[in-house]
Protein backbone atom coordinates (compact mmCIF):
# COMPACT_ATOMS: atom_id res chain seq x y z
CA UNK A 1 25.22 108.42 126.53
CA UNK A 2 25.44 112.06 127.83
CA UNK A 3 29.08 113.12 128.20
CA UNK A 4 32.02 115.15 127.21
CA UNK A 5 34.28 112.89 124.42
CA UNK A 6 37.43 113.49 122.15
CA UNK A 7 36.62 113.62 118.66
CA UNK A 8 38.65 110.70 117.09
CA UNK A 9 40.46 112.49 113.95
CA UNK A 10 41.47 115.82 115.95
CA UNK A 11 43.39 116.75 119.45
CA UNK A 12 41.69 120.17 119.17
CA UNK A 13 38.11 119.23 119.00
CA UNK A 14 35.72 117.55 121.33
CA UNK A 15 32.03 116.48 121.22
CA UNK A 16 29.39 117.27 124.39
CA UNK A 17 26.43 114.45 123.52
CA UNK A 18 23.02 116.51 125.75
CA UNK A 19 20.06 114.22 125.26
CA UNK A 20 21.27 112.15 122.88
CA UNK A 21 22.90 115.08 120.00
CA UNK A 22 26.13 115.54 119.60
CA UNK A 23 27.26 119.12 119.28
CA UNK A 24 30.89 119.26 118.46
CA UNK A 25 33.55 122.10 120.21
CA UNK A 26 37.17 123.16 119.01
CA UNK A 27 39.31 124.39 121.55
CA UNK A 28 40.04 128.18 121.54
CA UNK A 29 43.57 129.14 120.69
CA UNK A 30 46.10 129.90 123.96
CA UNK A 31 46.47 133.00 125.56
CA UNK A 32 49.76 134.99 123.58
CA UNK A 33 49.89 131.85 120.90
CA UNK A 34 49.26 131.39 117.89
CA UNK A 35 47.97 127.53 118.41
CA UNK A 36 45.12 125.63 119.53
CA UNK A 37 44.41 123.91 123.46
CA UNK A 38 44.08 120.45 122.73
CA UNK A 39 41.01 118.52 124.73
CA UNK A 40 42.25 117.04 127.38
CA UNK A 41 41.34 113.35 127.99
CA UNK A 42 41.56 112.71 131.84
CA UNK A 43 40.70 116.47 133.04
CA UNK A 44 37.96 117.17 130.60
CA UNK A 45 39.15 120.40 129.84
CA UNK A 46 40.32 122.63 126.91
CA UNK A 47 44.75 122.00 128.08
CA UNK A 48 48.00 123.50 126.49
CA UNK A 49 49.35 120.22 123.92
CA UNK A 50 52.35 119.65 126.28
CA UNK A 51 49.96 118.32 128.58
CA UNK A 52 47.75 116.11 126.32
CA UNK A 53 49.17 112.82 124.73
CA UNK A 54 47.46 113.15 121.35
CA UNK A 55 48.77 111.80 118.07
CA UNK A 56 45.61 112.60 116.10
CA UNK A 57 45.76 115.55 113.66
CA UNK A 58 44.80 118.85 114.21
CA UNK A 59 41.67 120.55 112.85
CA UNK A 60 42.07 123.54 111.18
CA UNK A 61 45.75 122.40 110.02
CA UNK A 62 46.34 121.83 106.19
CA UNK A 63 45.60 117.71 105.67
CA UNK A 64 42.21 118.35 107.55
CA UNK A 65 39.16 118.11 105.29
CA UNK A 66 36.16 118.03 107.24
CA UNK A 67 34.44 121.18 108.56
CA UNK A 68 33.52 122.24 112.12
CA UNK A 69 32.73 126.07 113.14
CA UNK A 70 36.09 127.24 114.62
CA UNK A 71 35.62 127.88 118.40
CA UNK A 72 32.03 128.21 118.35
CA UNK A 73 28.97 125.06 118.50
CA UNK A 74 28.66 123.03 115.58
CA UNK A 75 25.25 121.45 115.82
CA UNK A 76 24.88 117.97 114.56
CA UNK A 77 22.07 115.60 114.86
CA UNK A 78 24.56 112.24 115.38
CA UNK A 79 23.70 109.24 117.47
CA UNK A 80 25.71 109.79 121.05
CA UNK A 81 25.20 106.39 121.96
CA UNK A 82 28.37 105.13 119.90
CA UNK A 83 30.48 107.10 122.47
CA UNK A 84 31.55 105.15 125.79
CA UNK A 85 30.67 107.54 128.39
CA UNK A 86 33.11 109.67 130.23
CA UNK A 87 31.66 111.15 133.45
């Protein structure tokens, strides 16, 4: 289904599915920090990590081994119908 979803291994990235593709997001880094927003669950939304109950790993961080372009789209021709939707 169409929708906004968390990407299972990392708080800092998210997937839109449009039509059945899944394009995948990373949150940009905060304003004055040197970190990543983590996606936000319930508001949908890019949120500082104090806000966001994640205990997923971080992408970008030194244990992370797959690649996704860093604050930009990622396109990817994945199934979207393995996501429950969200809104």
């Amino acid at each position: 289904p169409d929708g906004v979803f968390l990407s299972s291994p990392y708080c800092n990235v998210f997937h839109r599915c449009i039509f059945g593709s899944r394009f995948d997001f990373r949150c940009a880094r905060g304003n004055n920090v040197s970190y990543d927003l983590w996606w936000n669950q319930q508001t949908n939304v890019c949120d500082w990590p104090c806000r966001v109950q994640c205990t997923n790993q971080l992408f970008g961080s030194t244990t992370s081994t797959q690649q996704v372009q860093s604050e930009s789209l990622a396109f990817f021709n994945n199934d979207c119908r393995a996501y429950p939707r969200i809104f």
